[in-house]
PDB file of N, CA and C in Angstrom:
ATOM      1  N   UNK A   1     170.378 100.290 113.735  1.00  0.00           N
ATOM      2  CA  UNK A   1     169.529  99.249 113.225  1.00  0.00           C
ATOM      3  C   UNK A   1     169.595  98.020 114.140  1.00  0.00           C
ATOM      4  N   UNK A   2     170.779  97.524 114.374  1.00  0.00           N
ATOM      5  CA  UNK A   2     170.848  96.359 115.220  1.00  0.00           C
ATOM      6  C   UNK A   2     171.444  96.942 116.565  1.00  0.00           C
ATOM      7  N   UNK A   3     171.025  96.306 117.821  1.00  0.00           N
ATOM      8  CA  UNK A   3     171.990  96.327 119.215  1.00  0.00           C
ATOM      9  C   UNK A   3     171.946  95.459 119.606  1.00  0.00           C
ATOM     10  N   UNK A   4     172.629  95.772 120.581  1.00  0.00           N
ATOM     11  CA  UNK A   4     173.896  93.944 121.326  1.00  0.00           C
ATOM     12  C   UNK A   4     172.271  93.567 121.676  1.00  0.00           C
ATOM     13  N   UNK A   5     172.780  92.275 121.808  1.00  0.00           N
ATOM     14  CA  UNK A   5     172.187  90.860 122.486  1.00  0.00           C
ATOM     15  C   UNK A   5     171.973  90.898 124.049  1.00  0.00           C
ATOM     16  N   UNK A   6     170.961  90.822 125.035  1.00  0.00           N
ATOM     17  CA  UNK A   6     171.318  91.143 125.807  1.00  0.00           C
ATOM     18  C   UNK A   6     170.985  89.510 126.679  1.00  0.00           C
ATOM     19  N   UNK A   7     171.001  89.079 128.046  1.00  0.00           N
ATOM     20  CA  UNK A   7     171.334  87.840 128.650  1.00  0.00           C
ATOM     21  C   UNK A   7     169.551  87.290 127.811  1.00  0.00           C
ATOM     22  N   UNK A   8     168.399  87.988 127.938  1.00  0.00           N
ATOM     23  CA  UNK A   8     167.303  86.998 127.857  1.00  0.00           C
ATOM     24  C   UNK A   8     166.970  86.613 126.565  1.00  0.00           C
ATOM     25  N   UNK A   9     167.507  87.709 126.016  1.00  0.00           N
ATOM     26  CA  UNK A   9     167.334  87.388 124.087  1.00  0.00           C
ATOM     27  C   UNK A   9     168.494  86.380 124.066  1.00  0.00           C
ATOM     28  N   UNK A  10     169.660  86.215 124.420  1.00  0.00           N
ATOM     29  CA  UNK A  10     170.695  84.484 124.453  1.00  0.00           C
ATOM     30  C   UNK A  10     169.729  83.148 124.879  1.00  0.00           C
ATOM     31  N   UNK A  11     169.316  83.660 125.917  1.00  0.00           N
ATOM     32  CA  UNK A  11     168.543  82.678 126.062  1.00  0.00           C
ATOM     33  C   UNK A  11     167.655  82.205 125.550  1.00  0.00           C
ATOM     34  N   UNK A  12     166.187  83.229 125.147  1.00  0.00           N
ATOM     35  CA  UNK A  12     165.347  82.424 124.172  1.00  0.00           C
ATOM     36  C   UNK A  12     166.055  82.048 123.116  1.00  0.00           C
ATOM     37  N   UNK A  13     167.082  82.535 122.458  1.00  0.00           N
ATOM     38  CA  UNK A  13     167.799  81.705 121.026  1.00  0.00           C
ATOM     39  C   UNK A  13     168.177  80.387 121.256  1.00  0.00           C
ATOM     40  N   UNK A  14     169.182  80.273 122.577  1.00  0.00           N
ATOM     41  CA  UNK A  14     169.350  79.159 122.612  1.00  0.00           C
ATOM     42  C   UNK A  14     168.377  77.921 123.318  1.00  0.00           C
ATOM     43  N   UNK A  15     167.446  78.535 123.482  1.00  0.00           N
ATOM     44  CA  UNK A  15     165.965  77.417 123.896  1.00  0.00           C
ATOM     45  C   UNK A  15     165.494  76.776 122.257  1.00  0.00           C
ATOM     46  N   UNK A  16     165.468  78.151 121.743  1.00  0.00           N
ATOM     47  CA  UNK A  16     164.957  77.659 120.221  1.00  0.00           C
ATOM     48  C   UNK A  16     165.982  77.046 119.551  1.00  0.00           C
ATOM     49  N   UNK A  17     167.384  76.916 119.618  1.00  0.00           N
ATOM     50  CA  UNK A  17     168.109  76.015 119.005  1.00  0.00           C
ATOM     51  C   UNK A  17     167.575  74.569 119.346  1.00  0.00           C
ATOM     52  N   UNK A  18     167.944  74.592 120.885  1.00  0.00           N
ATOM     53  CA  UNK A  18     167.588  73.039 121.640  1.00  0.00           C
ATOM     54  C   UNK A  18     166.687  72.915 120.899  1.00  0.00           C
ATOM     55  N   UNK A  19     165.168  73.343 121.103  1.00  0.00           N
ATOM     56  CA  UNK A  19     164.065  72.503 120.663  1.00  0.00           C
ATOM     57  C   UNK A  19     163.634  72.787 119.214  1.00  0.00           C
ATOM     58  N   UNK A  20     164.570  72.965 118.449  1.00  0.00           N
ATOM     59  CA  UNK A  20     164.635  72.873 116.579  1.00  0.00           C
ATOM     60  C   UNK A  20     165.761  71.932 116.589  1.00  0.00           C
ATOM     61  N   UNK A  21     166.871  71.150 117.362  1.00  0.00           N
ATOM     62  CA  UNK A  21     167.658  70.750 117.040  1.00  0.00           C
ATOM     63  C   UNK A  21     168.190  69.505 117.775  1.00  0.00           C
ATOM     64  N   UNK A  22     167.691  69.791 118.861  1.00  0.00           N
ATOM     65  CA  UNK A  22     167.393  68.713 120.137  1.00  0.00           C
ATOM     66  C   UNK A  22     169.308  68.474 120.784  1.00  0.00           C
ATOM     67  N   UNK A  23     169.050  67.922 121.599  1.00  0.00           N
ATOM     68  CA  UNK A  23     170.330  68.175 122.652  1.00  0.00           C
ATOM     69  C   UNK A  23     171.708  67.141 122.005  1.00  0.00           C
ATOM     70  N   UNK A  24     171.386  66.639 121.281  1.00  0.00           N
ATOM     71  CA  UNK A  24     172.442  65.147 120.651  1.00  0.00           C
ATOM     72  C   UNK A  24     172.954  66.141 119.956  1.00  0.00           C
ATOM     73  N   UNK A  25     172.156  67.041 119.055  1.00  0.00           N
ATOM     74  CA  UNK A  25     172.516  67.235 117.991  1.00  0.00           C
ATOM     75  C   UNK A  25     173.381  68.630 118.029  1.00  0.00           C
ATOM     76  N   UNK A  26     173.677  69.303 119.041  1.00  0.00           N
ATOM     77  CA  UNK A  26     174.151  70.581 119.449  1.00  0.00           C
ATOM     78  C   UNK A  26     175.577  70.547 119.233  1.00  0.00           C
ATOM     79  N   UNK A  27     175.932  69.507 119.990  1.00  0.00           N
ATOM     80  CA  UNK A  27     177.836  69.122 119.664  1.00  0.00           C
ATOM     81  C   UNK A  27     177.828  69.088 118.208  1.00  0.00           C
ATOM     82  N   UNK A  28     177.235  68.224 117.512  1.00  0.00           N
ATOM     83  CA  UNK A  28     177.536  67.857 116.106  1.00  0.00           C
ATOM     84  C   UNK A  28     177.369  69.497 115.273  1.00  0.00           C
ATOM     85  N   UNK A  29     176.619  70.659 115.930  1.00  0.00           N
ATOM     86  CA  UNK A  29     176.694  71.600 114.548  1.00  0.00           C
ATOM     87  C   UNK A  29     177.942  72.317 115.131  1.00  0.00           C
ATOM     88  N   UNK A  30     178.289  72.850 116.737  1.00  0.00           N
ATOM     89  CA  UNK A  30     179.497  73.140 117.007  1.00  0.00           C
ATOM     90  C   UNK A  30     180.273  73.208 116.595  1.00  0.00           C
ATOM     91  N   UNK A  31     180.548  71.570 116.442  1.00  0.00           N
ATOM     92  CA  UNK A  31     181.621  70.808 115.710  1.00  0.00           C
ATOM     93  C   UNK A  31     181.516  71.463 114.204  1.00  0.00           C
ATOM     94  N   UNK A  32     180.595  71.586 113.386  1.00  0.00           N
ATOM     95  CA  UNK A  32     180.516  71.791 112.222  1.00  0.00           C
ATOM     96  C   UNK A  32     180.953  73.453 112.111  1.00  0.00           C
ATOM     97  N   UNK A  33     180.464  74.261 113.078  1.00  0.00           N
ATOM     98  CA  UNK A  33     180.645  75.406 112.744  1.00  0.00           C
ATOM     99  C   UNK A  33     182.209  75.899 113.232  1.00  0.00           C
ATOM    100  N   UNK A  34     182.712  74.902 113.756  1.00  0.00           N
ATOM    101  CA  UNK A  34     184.151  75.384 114.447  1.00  0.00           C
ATOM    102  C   UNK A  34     185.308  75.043 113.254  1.00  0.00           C
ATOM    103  N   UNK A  35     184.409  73.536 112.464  1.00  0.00           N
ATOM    104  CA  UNK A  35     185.223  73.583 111.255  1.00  0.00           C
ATOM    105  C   UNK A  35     185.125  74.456 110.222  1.00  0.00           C
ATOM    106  N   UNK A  36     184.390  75.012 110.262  1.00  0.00           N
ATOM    107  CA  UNK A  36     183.959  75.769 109.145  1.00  0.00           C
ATOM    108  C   UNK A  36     184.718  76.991 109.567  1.00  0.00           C
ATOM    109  N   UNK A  37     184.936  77.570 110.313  1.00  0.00           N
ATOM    110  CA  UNK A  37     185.919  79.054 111.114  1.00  0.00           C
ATOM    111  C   UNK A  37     187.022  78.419 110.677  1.00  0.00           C
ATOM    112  N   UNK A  38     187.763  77.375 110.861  1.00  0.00           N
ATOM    113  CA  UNK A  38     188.889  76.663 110.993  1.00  0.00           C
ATOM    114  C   UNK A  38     189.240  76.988 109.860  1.00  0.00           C
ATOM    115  N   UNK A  39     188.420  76.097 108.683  1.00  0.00           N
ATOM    116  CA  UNK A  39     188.684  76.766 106.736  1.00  0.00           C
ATOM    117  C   UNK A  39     188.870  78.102 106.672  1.00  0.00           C
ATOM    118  N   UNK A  40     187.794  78.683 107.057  1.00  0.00           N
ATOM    119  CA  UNK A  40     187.823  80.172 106.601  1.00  0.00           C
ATOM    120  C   UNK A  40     188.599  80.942 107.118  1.00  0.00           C
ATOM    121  N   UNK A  41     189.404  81.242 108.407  1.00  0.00           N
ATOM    122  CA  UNK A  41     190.842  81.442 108.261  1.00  0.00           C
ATOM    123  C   UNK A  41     191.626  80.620 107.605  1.00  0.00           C
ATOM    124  N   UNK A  42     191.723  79.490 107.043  1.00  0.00           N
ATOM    125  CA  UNK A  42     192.868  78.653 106.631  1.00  0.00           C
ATOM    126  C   UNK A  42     193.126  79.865 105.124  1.00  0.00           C
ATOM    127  N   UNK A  43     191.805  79.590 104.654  1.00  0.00           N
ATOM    128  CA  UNK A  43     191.605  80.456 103.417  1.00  0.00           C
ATOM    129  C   UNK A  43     192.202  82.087 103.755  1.00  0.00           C
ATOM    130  N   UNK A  44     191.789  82.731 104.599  1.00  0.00           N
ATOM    131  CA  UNK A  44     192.434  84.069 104.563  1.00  0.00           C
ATOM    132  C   UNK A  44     193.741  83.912 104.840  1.00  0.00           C
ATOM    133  N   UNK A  45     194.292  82.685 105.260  1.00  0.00           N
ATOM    134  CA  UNK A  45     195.996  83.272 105.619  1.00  0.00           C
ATOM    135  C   UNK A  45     195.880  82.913 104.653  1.00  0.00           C
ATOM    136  N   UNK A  46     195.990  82.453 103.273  1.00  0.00           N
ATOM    137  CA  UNK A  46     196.629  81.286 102.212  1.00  0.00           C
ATOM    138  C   UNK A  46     196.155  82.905 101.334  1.00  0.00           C
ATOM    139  N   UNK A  47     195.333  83.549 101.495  1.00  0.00           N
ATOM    140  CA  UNK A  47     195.039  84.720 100.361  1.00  0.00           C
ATOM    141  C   UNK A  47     195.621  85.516 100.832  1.00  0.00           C
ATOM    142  N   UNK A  48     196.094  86.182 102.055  1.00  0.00           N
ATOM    143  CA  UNK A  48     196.791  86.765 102.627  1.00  0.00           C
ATOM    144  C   UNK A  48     198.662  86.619 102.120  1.00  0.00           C
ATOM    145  N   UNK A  49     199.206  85.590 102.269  1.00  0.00           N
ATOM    146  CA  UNK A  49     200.363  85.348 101.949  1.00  0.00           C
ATOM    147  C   UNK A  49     200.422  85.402 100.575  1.00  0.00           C
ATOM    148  N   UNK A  50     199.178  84.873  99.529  1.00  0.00           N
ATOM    149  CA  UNK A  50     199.355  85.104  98.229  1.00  0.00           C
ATOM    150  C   UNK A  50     199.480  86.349  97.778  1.00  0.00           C
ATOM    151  N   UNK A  51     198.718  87.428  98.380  1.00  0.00           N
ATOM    152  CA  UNK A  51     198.837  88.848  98.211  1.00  0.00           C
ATOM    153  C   UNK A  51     200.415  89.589  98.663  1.00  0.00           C
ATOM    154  N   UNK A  52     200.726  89.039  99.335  1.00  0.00           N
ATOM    155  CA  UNK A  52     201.677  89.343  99.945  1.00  0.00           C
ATOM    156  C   UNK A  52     203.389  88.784  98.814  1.00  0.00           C
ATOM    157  N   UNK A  53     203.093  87.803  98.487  1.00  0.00           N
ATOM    158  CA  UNK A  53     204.293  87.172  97.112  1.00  0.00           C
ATOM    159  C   UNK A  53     203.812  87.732  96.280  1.00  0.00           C
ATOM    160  N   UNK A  54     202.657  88.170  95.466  1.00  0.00           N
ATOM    161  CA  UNK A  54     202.817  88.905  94.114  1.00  0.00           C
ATOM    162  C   UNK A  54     203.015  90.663  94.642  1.00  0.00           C
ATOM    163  N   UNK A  55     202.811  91.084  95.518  1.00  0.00           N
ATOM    164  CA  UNK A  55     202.747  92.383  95.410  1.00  0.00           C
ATOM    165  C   UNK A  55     203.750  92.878  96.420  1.00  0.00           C
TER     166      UNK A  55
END
């Protein structure tokens, strides 16, 4: 159903980010999406170790 990404399909995506999102604004979702990875492991070790003390 799906296959890899290949160099020109990266590229038109990231043309269409730039110009839906414009160049200021690229760091700022980065930033947002790197925090957001950051939680969501924080959350799997913290459910991870909880699984790990009751069982």
């Amino acid at each position: 159903m799906f296959r890899s990404l290949g160099t020109t399909e990266l590229l038109i995506i990231a043309a269409v980010v730039i110009l839906l999102f414009g160049g200021k604004k690229i760091p700022e979702l980065f930033k947002g999406l790197a925090d957001a990875v950051k939680e969501f492991k924080k959350a799997s070790k913290d459910n991870e170790q909880e699984k790990n003390v009751e069982g």
